[in-house]
Protein backbone atom coordinates (compact mmCIF):
# COMPACT_ATOMS: atom_id res chain seq x y z
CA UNK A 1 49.48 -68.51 -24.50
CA UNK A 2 48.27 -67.50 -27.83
CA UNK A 3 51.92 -66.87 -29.59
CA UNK A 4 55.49 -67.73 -28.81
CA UNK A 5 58.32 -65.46 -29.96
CA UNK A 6 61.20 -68.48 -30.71
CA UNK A 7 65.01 -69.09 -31.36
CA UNK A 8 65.57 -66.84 -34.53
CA UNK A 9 64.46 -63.72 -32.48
CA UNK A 10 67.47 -64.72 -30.00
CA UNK A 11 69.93 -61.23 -30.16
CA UNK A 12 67.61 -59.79 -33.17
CA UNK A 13 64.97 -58.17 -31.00
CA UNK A 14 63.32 -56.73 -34.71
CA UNK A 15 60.67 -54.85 -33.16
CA UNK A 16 58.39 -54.97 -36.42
CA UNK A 17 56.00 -56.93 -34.21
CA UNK A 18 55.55 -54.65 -31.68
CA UNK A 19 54.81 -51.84 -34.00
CA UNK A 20 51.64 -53.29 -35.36
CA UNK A 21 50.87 -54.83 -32.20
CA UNK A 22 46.88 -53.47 -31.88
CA UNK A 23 47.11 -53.98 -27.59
CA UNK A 24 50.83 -53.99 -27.37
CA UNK A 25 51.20 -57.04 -25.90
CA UNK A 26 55.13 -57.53 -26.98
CA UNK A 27 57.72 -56.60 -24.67
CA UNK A 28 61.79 -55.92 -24.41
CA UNK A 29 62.98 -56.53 -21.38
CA UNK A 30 66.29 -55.48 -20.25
CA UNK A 31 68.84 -57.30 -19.94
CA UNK A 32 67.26 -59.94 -22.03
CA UNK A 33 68.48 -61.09 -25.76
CA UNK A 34 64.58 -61.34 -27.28
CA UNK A 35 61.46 -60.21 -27.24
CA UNK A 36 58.33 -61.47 -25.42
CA UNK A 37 54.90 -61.56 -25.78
CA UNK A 38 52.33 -61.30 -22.81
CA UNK A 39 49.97 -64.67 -22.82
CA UNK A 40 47.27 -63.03 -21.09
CA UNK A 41 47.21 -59.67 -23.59
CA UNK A 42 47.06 -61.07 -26.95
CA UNK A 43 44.35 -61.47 -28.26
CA UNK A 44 45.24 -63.53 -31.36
CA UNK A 45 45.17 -61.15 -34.05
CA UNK A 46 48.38 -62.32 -36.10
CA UNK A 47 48.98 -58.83 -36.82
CA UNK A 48 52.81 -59.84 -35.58
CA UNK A 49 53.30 -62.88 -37.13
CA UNK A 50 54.05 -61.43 -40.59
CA UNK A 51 55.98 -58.72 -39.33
CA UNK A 52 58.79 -60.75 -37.99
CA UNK A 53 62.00 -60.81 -40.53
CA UNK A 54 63.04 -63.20 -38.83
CA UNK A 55 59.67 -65.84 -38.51
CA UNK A 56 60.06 -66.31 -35.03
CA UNK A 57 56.59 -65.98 -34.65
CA UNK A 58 54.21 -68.67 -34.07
CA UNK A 59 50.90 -69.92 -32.84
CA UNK A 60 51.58 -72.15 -29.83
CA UNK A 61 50.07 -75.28 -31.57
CA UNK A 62 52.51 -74.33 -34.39
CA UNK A 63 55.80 -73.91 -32.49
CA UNK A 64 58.55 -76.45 -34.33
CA UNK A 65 59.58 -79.23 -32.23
CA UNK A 66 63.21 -77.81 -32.46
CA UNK A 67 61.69 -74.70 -30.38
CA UNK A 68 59.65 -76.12 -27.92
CA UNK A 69 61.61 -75.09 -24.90
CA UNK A 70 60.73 -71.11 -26.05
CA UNK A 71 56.74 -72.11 -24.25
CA UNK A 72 58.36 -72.10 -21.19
CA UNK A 73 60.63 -69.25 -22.10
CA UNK A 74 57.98 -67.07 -22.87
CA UNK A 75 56.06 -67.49 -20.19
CA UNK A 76 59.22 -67.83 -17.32
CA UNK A 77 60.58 -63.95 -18.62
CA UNK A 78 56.60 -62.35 -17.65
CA UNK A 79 57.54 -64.49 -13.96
CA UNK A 80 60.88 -62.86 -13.91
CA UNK A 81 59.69 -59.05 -14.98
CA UNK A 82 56.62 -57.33 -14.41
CA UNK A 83 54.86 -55.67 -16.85
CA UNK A 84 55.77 -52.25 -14.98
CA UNK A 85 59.51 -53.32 -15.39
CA UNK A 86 58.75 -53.43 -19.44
CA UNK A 87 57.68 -49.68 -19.47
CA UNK A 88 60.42 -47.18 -19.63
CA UNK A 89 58.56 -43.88 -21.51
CA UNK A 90 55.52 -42.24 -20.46
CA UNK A 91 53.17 -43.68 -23.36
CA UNK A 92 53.96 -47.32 -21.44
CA UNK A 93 53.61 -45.97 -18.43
CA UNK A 94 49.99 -44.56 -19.36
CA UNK A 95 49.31 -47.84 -21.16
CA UNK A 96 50.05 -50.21 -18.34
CA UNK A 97 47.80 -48.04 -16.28
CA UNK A 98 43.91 -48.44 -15.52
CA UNK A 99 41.53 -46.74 -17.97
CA UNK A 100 39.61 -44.00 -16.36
CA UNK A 101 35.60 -45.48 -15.85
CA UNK A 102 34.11 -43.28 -19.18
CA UNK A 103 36.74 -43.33 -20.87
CA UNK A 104 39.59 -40.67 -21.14
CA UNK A 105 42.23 -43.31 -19.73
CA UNK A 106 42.99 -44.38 -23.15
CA UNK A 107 47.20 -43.62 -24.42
CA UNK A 108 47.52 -42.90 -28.00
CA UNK A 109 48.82 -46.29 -29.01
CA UNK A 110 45.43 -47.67 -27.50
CA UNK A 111 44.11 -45.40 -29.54
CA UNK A 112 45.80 -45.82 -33.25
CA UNK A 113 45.13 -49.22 -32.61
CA UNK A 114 41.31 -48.71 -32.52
CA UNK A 115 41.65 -46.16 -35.45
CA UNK A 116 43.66 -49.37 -37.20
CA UNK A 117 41.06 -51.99 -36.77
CA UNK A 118 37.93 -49.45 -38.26
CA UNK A 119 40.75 -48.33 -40.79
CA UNK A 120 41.18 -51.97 -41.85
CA UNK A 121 37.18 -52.69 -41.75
CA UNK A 122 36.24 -49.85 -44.05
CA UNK A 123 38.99 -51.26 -46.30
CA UNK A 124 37.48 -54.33 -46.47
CA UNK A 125 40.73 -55.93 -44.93
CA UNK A 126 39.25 -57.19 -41.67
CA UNK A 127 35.92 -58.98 -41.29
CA UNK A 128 33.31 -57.20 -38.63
CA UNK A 129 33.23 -60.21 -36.45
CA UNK A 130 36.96 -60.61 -36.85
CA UNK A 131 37.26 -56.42 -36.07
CA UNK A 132 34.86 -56.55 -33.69
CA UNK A 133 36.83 -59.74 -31.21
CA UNK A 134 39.89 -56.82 -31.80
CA UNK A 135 37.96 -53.55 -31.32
CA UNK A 136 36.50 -55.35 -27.52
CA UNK A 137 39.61 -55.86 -25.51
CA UNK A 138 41.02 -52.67 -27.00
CA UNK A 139 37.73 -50.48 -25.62
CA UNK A 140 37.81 -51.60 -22.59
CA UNK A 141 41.28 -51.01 -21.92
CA UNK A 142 40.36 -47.41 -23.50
CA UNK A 143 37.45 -47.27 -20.80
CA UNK A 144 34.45 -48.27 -23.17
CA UNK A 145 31.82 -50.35 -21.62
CA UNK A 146 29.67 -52.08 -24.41
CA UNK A 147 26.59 -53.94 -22.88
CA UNK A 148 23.75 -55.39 -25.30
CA UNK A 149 20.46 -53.75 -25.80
């Protein structure tokens, strides 16, 4: 698990994180007082972290002792929901589902969050290695098959 959403997100649910997320790998489940994020989506981009008003954001090696038990939290809600569960509008919906092969599968979130990353590169923001570990999970969720030489 790359983050862990903790105790001062508990009946916030600020969903500043989720906004930035580049592959939208926080989720609101219903019936549920905070927000969670997916352990095998992130990709460990921090773009969340500073979002949070709160700062219940953190890297798992960095979770406070105090907030320990929120590991297992995080990880027991994606046993208890599915990731289908999570959607409830049509972007979701075409986001949780398979890319088309050549592309064309891609929803527009997937896609502002590519336009983000190249955004942040030609600003000078984001490092190309550092772009480029974002930009690869994103294209192939988008359909994009990058193979060397």
């Amino acid at each position: 698990m790359a983050y862990v959403i903790a105790e001062p997100c508990v009946d916030v649910k600020d969903t500043a994180c989720v906004a930035v997320c580049p592959v939208d790998c926080i989720y609101e489940f219903d019936g549920e007082n905070m927000l969670y994020i997916q352990p095998e989506e992130c990709i460990d981009c921090d773009a969340c972290r500073p979002e949070c008003p709160v700062e219940a954001i953190f890297p798992l090696a960095e979770v406070p002792a105090q907030w320990q038990s929120y590991i297992a939290i995080n990880a027991e809600a994606f046993e208890r929901h599915s990731v289908e569960a999570a959607a409830g509008d049509d972007e979701s919906d075409d986001a949780a589902a398979p890319a088309a092969p050549g592309g064309g599968g891609a929803s527009s979130a997937e896609i502002e969050a590519v336009k983000n990353v190249l955004v942040d590169v030609q600003g000078k923001a984001v490092a190309p290695d550092a772009a480029l570990e974002l930009l690869m999970p994103l294209l192939e969720k988008c359909g994009v098959t990058i193979t060397d030489g």
